[in-house]
Protein backbone atom coordinates (compact mmCIF):
# COMPACT_ATOMS: atom_id res chain seq x y z
CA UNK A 1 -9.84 -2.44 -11.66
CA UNK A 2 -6.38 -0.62 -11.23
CA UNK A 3 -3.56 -2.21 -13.05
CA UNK A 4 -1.25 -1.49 -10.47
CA UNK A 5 -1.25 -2.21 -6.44
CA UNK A 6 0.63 -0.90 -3.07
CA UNK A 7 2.84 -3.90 -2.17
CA UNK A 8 4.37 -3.33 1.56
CA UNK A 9 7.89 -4.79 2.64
CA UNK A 10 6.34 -5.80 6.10
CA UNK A 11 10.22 -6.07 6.99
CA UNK A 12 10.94 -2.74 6.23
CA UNK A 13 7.48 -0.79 7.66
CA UNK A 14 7.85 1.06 10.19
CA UNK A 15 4.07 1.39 11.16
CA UNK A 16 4.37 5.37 10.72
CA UNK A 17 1.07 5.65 9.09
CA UNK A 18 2.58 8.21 6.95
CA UNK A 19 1.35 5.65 3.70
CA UNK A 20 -2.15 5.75 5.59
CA UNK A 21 -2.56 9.49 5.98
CA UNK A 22 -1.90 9.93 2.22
CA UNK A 23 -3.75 7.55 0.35
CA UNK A 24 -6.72 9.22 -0.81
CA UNK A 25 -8.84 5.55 -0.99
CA UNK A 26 -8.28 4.94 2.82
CA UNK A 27 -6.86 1.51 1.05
CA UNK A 28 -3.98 1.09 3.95
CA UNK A 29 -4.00 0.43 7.63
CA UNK A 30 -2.06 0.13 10.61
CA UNK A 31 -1.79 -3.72 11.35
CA UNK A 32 -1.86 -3.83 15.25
CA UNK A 33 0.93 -0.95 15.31
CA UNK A 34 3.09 -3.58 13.76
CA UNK A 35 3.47 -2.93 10.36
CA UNK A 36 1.06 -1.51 6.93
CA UNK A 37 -1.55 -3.76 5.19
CA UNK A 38 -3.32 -3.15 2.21
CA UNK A 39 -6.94 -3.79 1.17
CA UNK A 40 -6.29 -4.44 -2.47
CA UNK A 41 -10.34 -4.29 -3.50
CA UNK A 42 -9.68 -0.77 -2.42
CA UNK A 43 -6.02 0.44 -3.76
CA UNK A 44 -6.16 2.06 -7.33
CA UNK A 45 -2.07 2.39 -7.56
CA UNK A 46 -1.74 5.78 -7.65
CA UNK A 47 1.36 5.71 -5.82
CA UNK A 48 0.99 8.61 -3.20
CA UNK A 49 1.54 5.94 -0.75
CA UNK A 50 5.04 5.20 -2.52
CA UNK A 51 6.58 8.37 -2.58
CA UNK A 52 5.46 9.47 1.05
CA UNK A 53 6.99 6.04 2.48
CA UNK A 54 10.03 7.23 4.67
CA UNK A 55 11.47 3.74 4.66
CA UNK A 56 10.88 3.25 1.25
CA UNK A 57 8.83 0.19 2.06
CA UNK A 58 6.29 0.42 -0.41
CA UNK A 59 6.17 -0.27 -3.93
CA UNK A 60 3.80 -0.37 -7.07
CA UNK A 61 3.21 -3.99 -8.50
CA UNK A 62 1.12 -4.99 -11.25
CA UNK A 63 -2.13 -6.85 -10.43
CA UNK A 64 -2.42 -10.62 -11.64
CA UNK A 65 -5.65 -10.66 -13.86
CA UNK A 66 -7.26 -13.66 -13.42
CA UNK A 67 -9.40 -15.20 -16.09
CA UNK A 68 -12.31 -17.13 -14.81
């Protein structure tokens, strides 16, 4: 698994779908034209989402690893 996730500032989305159209994992969606979500089994962090973000509402966090 990635080390590193897409975390969206629902406050600050603009529901462009810019983030949507460039990640290459199909990872993020349009939540009812509100704002971007994130399936997180899917994102790999590789940040495309990030830099294509015109209201810089997306950054790269790292993942909490769990040990069960």
């Amino acid at each position: 698994m990635a080390k590193r996730k897409a975390n969206i500032d629902v406050s600050r989305c603009v529901a462009c779908g810019v983030c949507r159209l460039q990640c290459p994992r199909e990872a993020i969606s349009i939540f009812k034209g509100c704002y971007a979500v994130v399936n997180e089994d899917v994102c790999v962090g590789c940040g495309l989402c990030e830099k294509a973000c015109p209201a810089d509402a997306i950054n790269l966090v790292e993942r909490e690893i769990i040990n069960g």
